[in-house]
N, C-alpha and C. Protein backbone atom coordinates (compact mmCIF):
# COMPACT_ATOMS: atom_id res chain seq x y z
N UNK A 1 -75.16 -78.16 -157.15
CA UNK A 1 -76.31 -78.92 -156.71
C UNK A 1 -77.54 -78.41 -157.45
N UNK A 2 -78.34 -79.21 -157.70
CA UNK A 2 -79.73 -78.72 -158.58
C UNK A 2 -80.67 -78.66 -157.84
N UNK A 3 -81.57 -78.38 -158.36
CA UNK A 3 -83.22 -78.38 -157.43
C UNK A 3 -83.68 -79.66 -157.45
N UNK A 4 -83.55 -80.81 -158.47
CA UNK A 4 -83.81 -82.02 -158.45
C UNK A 4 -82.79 -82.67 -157.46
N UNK A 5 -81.85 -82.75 -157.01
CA UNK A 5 -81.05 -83.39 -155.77
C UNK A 5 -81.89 -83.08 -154.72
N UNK A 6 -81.36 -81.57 -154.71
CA UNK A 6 -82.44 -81.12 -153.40
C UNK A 6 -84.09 -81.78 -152.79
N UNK A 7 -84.54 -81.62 -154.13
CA UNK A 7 -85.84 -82.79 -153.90
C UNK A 7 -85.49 -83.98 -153.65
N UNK A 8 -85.20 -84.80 -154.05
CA UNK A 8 -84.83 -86.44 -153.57
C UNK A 8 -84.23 -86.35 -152.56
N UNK A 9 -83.04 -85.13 -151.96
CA UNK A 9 -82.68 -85.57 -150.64
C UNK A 9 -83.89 -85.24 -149.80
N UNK A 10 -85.03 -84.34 -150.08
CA UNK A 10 -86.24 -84.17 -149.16
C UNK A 10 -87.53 -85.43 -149.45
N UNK A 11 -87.15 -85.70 -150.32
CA UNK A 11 -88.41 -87.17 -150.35
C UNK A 11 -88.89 -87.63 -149.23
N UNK A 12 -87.32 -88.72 -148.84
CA UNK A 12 -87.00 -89.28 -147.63
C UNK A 12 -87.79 -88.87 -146.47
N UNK A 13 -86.79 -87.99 -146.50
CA UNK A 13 -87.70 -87.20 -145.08
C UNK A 13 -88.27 -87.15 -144.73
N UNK A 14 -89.20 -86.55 -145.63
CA UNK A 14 -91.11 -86.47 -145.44
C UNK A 14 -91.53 -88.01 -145.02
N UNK A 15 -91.14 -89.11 -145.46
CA UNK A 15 -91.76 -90.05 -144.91
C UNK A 15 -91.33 -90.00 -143.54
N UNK A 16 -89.73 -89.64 -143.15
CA UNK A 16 -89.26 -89.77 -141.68
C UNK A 16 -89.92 -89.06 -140.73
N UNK A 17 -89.98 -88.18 -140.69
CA UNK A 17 -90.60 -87.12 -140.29
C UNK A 17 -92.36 -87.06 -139.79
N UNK A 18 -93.12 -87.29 -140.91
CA UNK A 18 -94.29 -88.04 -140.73
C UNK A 18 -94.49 -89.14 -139.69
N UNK A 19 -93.12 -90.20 -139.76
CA UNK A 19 -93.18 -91.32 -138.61
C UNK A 19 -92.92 -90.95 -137.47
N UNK A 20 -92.26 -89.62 -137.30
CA UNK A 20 -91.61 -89.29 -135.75
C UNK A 20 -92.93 -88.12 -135.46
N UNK A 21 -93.91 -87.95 -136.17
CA UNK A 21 -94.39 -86.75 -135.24
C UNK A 21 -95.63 -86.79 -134.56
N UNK A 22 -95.75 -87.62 -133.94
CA UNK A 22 -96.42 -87.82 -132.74
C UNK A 22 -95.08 -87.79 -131.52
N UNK A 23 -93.76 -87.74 -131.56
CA UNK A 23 -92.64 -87.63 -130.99
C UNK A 23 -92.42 -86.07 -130.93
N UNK A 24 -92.48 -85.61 -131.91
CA UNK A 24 -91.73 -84.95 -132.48
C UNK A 24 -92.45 -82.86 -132.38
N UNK A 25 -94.43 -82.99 -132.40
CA UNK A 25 -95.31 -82.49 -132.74
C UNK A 25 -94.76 -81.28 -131.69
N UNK A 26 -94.48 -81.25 -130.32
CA UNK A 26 -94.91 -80.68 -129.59
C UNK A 26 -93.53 -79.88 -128.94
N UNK A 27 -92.67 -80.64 -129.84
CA UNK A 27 -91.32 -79.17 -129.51
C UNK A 27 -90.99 -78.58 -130.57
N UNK A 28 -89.97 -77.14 -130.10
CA UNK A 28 -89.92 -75.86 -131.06
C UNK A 28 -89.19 -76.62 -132.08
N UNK A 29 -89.02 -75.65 -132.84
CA UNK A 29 -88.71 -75.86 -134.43
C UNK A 29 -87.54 -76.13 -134.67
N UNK A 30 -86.72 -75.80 -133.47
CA UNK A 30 -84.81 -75.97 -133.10
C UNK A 30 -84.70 -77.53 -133.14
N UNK A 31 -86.01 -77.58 -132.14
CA UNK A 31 -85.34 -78.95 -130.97
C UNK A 31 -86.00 -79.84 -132.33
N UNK A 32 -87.28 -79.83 -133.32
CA UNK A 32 -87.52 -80.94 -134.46
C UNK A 32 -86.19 -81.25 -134.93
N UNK A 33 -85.73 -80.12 -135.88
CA UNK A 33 -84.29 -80.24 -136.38
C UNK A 33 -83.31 -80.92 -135.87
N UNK A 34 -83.08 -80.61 -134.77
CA UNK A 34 -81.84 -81.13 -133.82
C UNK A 34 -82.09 -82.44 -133.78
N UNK A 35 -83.34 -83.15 -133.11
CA UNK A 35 -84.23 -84.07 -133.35
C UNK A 35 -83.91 -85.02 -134.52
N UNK A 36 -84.12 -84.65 -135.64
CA UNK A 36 -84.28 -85.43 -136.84
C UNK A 36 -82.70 -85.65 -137.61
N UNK A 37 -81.89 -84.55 -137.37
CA UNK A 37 -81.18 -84.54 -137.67
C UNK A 37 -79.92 -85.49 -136.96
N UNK A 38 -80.14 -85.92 -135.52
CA UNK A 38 -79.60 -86.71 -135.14
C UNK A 38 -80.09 -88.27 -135.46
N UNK A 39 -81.32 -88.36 -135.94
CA UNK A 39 -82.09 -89.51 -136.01
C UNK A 39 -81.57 -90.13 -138.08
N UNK A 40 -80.96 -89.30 -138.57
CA UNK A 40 -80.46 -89.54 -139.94
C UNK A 40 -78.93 -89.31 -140.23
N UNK A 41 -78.25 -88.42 -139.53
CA UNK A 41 -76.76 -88.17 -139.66
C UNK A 41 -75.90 -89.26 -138.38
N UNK A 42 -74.97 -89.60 -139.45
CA UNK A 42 -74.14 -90.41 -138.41
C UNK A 42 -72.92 -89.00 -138.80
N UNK A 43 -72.15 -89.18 -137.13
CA UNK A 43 -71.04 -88.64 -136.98
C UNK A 43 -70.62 -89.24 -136.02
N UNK A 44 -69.11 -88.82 -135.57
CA UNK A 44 -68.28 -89.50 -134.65
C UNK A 44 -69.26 -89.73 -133.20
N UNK A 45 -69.95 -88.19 -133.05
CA UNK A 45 -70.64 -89.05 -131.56
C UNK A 45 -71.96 -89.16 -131.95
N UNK A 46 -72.22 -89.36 -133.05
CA UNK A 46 -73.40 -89.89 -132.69
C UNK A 46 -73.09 -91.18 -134.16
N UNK A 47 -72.91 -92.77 -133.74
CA UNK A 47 -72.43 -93.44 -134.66
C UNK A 47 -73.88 -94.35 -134.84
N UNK A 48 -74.60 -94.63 -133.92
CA UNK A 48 -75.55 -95.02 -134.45
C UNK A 48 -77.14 -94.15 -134.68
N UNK A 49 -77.45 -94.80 -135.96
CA UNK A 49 -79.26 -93.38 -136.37
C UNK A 49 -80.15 -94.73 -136.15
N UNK A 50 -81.07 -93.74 -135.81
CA UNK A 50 -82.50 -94.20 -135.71
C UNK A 50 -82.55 -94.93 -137.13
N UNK A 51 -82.55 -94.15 -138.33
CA UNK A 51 -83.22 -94.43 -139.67
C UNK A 51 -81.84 -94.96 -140.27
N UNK A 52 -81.30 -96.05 -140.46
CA UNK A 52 -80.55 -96.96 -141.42
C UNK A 52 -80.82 -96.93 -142.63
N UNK A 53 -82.74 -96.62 -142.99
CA UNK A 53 -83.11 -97.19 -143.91
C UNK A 53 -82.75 -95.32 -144.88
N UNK A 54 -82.30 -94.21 -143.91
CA UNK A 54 -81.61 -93.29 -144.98
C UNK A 54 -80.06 -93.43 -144.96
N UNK A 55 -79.83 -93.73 -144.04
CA UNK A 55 -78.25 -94.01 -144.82
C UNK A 55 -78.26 -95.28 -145.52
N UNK A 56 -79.10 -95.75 -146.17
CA UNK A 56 -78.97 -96.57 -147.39
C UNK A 56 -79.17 -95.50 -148.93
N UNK A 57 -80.30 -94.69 -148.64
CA UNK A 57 -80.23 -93.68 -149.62
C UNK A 57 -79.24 -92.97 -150.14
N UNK A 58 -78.53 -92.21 -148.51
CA UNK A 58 -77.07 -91.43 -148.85
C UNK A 58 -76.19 -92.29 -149.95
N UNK A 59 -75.79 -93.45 -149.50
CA UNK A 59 -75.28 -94.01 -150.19
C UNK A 59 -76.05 -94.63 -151.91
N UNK A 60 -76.81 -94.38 -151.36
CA UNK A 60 -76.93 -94.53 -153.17
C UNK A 60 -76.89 -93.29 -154.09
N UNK A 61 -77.29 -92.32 -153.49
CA UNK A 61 -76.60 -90.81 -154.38
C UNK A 61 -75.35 -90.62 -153.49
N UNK A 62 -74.36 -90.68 -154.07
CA UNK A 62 -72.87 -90.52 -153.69
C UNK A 62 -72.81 -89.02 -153.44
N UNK A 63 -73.51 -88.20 -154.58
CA UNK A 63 -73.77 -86.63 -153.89
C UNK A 63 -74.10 -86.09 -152.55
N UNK A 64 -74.64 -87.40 -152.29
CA UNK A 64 -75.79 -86.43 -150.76
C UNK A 64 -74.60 -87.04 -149.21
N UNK A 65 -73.76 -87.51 -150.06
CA UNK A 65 -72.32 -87.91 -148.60
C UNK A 65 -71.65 -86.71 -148.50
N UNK A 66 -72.02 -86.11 -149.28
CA UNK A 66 -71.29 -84.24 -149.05
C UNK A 66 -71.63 -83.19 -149.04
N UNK A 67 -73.04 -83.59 -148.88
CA UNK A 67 -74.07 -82.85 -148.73
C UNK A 67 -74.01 -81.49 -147.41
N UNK A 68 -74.24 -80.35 -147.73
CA UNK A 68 -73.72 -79.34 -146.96
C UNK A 68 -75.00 -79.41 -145.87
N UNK A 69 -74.18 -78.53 -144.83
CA UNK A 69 -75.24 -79.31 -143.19
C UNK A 69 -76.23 -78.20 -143.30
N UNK A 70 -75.81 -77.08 -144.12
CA UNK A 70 -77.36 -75.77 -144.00
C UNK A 70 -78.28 -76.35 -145.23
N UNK A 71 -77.52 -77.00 -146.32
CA UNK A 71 -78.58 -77.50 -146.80
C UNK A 71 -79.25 -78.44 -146.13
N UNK A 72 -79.03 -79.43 -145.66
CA UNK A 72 -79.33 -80.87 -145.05
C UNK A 72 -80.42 -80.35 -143.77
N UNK A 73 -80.06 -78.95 -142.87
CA UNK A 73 -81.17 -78.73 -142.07
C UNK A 73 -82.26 -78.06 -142.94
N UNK A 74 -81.79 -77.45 -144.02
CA UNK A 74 -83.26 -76.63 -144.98
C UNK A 74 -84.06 -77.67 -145.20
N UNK A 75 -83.50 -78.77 -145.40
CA UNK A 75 -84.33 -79.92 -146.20
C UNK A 75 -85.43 -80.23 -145.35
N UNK A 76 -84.50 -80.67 -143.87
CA UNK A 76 -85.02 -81.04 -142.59
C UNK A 76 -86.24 -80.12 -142.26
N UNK A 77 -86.16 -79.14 -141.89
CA UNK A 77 -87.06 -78.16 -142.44
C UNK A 77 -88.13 -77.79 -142.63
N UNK A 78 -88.28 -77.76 -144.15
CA UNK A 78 -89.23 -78.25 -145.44
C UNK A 78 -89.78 -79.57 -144.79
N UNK A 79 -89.10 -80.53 -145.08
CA UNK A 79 -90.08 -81.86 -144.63
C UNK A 79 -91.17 -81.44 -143.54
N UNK A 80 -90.80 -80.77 -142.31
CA UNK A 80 -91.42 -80.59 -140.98
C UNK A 80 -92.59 -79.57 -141.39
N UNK A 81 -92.47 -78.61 -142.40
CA UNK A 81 -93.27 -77.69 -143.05
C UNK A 81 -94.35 -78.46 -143.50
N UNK A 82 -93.49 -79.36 -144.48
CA UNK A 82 -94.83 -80.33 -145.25
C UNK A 82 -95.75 -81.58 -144.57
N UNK A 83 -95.17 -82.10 -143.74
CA UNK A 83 -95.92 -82.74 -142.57
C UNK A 83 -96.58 -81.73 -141.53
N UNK A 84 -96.33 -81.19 -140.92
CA UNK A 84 -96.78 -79.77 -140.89
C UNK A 84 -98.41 -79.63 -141.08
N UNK A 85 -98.30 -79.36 -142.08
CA UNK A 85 -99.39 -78.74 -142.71
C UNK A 85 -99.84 -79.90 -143.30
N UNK A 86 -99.40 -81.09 -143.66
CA UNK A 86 -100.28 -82.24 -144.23
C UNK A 86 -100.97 -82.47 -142.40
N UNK A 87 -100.77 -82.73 -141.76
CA UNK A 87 -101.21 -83.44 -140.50
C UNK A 87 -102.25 -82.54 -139.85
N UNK A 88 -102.31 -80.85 -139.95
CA UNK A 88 -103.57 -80.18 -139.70
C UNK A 88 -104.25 -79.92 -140.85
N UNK A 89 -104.66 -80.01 -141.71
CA UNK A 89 -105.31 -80.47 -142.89
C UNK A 89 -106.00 -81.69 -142.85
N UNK A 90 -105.01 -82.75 -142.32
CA UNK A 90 -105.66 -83.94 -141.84
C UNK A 90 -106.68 -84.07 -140.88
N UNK A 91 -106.36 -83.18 -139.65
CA UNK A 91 -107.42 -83.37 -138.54
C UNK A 91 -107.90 -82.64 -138.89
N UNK A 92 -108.32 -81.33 -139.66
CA UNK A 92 -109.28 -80.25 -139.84
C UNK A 92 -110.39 -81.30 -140.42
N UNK A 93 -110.05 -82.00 -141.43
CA UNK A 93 -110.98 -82.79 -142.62
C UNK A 93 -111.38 -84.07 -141.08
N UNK A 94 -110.63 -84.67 -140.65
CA UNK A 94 -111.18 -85.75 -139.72
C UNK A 94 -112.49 -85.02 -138.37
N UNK A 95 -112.34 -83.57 -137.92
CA UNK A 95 -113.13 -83.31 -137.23
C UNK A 95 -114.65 -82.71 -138.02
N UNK A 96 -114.24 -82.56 -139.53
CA UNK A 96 -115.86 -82.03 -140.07
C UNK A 96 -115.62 -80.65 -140.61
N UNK A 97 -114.52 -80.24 -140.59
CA UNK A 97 -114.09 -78.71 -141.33
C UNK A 97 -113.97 -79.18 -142.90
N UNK A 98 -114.42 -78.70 -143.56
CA UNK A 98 -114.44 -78.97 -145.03
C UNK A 98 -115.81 -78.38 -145.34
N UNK A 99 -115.59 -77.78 -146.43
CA UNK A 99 -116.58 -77.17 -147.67
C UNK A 99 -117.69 -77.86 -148.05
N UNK A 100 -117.31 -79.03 -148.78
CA UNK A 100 -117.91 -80.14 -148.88
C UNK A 100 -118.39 -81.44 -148.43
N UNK A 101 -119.27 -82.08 -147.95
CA UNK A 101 -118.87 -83.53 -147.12
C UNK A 101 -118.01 -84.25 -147.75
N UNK A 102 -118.54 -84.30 -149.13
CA UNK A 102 -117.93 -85.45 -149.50
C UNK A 102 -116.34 -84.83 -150.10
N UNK A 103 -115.80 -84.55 -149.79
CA UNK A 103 -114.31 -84.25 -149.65
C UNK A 103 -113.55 -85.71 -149.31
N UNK A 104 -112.35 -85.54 -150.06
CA UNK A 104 -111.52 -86.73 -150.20
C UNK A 104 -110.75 -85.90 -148.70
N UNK A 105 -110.15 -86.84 -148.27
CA UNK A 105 -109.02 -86.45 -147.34
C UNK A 105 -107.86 -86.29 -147.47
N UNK A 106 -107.19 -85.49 -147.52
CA UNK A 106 -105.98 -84.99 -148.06
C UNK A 106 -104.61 -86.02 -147.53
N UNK A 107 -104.03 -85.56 -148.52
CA UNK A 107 -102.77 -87.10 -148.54
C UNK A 107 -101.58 -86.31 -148.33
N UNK A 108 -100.70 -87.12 -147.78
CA UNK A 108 -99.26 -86.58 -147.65
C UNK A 108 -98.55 -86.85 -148.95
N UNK A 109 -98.16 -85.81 -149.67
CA UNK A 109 -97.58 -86.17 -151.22
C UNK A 109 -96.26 -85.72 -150.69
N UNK A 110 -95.48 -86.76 -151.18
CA UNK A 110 -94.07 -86.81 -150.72
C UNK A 110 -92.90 -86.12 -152.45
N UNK A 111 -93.82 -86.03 -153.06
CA UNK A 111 -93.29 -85.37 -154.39
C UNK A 111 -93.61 -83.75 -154.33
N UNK A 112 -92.92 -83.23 -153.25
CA UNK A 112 -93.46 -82.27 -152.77
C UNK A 112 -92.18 -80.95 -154.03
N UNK A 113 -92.93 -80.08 -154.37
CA UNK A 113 -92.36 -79.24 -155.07
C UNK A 113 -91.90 -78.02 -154.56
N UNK A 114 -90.88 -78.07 -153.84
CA UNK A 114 -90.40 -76.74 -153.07
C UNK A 114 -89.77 -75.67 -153.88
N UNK A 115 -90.45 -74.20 -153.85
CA UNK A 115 -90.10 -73.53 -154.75
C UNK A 115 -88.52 -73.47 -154.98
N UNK A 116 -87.98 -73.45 -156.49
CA UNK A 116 -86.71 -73.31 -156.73
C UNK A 116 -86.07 -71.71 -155.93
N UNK A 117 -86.47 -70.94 -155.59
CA UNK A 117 -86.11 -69.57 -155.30
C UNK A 117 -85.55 -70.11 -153.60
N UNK A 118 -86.55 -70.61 -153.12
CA UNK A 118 -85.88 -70.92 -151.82
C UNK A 118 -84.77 -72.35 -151.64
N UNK A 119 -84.20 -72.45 -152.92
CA UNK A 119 -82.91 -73.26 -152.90
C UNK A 119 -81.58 -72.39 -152.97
């Protein structure tokens, strides 16, 4: 597996993730995972996901259908890291915390570059 798989299987995410966390914000870091991870993996008991629109992805990288489950929660993860920290960044800049006024407001970049060392 490369560091470029690894990224594209975390793309996704970050948008998923972003959509669930006003759901999602206010439990531990177990229960996000557990959380998200049921909301994207189909298995025997759990046959239907929230997000269809990633098991259309899986299936288009044929790699990520065998995708190992400690990778698949690292990913899970990371995404929650990077929403995370995009979403208090966000309200810091929306309540008047910033250096500058005229400060742009910080964006959720979903081309997120997770260091290769922690792959």
């Amino acid at each position: 597996m490369t560091v470029a798989e690894y990224r594209r299987f975390l793309k996704p995410l970050v948008f998923i993730v972003n959509a669930e966390w006003k759901s999602i914000g206010n439990l531990t870091d177990k229960e996000k995972v557990n959380y998200l991870e049921k909301s994207i993996h189909v298995t025997s008991k759990n046959p239907q996901i929230k997000y269809s629109y990633y098991q259309k992805v899986i299936n288009k990288y044929p790699s990520f259908r065998k995708f190992p489950s400690y990778l698949r929660r690292a990913a899970i993860a990371d995404a929650i890291g990077i929403v995370s920290s995009f979403q208090t960044r966000y309200r810091e800049w929306q309540s008047g915390i910033r250096k500058n006024r005229k400060v742009r407001p910080p964006r959720l970049t979903a081309m997120c570059q997770s260091p290769s060392c922690l792959i």
